[in-house]
C-alpha atoms as a PDB file:
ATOM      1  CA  UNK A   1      94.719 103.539  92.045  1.00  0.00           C
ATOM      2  CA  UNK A   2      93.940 106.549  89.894  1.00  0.00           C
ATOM      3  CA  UNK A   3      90.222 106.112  90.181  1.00  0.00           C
ATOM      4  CA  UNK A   4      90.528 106.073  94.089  1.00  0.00           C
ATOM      5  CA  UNK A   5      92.447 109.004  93.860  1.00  0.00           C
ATOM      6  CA  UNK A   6      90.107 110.793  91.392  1.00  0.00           C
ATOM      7  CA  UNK A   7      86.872 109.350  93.642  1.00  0.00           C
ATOM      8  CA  UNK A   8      88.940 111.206  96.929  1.00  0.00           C
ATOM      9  CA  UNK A   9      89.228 114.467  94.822  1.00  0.00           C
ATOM     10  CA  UNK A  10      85.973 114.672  94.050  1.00  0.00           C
ATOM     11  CA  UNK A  11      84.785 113.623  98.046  1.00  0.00           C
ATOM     12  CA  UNK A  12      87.091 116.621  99.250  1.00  0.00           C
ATOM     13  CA  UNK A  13      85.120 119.266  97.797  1.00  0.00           C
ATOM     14  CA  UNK A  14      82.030 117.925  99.740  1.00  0.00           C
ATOM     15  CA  UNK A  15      83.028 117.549 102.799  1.00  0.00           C
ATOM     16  CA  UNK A  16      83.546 119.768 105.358  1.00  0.00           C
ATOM     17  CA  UNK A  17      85.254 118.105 108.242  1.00  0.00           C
ATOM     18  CA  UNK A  18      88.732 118.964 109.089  1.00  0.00           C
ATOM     19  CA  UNK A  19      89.904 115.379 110.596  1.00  0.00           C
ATOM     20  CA  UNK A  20      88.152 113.931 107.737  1.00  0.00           C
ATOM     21  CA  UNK A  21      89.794 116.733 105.553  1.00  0.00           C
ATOM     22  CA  UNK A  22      93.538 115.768 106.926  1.00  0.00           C
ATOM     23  CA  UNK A  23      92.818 111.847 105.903  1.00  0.00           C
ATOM     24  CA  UNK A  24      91.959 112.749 102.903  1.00  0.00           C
ATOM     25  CA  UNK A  25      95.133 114.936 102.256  1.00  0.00           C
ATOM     26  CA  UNK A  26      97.330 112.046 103.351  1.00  0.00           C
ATOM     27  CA  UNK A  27      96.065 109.324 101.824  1.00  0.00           C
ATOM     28  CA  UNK A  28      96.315 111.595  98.593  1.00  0.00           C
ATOM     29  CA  UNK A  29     100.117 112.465  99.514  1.00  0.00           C
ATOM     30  CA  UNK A  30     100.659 108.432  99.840  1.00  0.00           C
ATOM     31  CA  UNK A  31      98.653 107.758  96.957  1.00  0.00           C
ATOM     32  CA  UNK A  32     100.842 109.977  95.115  1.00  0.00           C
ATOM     33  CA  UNK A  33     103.661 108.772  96.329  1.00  0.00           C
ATOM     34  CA  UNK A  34     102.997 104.952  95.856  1.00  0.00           C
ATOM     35  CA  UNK A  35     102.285 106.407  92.082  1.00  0.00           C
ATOM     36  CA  UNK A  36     105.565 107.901  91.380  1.00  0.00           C
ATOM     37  CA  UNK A  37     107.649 104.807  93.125  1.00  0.00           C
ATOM     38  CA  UNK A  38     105.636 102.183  90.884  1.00  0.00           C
ATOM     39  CA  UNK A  39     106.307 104.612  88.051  1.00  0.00           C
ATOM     40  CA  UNK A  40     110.323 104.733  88.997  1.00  0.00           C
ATOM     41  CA  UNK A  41     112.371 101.680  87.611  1.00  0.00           C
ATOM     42  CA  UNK A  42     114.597 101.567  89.910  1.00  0.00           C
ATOM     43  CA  UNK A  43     112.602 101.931  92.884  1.00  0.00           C
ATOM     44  CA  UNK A  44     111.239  98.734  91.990  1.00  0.00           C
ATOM     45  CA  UNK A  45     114.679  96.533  91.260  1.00  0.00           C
ATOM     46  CA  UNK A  46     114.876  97.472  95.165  1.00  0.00           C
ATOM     47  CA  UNK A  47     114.310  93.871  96.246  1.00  0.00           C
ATOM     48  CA  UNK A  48     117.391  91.702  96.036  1.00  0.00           C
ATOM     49  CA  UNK A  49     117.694  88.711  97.058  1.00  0.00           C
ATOM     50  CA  UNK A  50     120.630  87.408  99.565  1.00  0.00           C
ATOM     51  CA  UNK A  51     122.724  86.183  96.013  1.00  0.00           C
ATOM     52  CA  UNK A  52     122.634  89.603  94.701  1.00  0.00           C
ATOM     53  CA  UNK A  53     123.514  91.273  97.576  1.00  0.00           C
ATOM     54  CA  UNK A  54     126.433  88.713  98.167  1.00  0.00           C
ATOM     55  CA  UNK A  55     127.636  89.357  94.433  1.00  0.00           C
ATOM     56  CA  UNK A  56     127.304  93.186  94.739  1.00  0.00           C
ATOM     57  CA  UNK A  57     129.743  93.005  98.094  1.00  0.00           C
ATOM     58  CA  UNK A  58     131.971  91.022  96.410  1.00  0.00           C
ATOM     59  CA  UNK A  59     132.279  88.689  98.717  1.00  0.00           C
ATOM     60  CA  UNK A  60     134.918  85.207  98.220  1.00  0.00           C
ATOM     61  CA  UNK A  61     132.891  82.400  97.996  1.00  0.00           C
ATOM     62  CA  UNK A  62     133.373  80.713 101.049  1.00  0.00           C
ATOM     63  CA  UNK A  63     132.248  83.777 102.636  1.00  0.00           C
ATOM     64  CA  UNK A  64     128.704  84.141 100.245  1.00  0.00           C
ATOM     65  CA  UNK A  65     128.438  80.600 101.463  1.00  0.00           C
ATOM     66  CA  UNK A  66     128.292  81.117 104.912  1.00  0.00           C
ATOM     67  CA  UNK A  67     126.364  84.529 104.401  1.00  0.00           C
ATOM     68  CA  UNK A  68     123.560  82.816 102.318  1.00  0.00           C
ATOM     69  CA  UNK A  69     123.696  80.228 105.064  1.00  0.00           C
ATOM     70  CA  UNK A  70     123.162  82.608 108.077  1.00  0.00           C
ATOM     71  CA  UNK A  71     120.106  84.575 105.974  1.00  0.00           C
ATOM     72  CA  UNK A  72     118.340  81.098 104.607  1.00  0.00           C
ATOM     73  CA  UNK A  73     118.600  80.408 108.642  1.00  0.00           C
ATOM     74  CA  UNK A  74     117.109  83.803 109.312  1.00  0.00           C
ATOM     75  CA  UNK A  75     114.203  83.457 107.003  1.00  0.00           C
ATOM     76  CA  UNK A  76     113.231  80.207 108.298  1.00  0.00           C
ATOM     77  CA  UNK A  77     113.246  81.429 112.025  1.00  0.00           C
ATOM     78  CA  UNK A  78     111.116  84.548 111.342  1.00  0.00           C
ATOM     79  CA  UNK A  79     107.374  83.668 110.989  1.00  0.00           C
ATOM     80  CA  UNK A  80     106.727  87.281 110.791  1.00  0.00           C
ATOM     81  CA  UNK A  81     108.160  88.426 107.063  1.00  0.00           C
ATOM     82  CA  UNK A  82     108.544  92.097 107.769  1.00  0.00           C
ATOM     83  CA  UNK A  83     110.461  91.541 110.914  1.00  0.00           C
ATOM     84  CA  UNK A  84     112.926  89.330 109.374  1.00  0.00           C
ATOM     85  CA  UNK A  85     113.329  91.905 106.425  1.00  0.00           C
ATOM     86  CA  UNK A  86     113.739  94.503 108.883  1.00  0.00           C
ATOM     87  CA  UNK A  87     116.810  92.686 110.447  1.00  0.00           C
ATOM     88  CA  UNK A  88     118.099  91.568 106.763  1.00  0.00           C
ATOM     89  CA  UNK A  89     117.968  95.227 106.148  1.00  0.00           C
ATOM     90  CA  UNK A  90     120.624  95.848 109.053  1.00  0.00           C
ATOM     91  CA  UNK A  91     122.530  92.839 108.304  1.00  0.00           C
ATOM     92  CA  UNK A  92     123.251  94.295 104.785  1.00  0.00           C
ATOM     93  CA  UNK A  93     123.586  97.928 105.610  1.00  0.00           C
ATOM     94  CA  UNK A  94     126.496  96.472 108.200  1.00  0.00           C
ATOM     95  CA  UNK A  95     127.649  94.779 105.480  1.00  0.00           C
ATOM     96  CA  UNK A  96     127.918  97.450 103.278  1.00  0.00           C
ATOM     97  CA  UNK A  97     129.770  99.359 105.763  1.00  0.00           C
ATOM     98  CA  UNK A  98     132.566  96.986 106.030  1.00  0.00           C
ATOM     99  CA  UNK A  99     132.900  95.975 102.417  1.00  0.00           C
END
């Protein structure tokens, strides 16, 4: 990642197209970016899975049952990974919310 960075520092000074100017400057911001989150410990602990997030609510047992239940259900009905991540991601933040 660093040496596409350093290879799109170097290209900037030569060019002199604005639109081609603007990629450049955001796929250097998002470059940058991607470097500090991978850098950032906690950034990357980020992924839980549906245990975790069960023990972290504190839920009774009967009710992480049913939860991991409902979300094992979930996964296998979404072919599409992001989508169903997308909708686990509003199923917890509900959660959160009421616990």
């Amino acid at each position: 990642m660093t040496q596409g960075l350093d290879r799109l520092r170097r290209r900037e000074g030569k060019c002199r197209d604005a639109d081609i100017m603007n990629q450049i400057k955001k796929v250097k911001n998002l470059g940058s970016t991607v470097k500090q989150d991978l850098a950032d410990p906690k950034l990357l602990k980020k992924a839980k899975s549906v245990a975790d997030i069960a023990t972290e609510l504190k839920m009774a047992p009967r009710t992480r049952k049913v939860f991991e239940i409902i979300m094992d259900s979930l996964q296998s009905h979404f072919i599409d990974a992001d989508e169903y991540h997308r909708v686990a991601g509003k199923i917890y933040g509900e959660l959160r919310k009421k616990y």
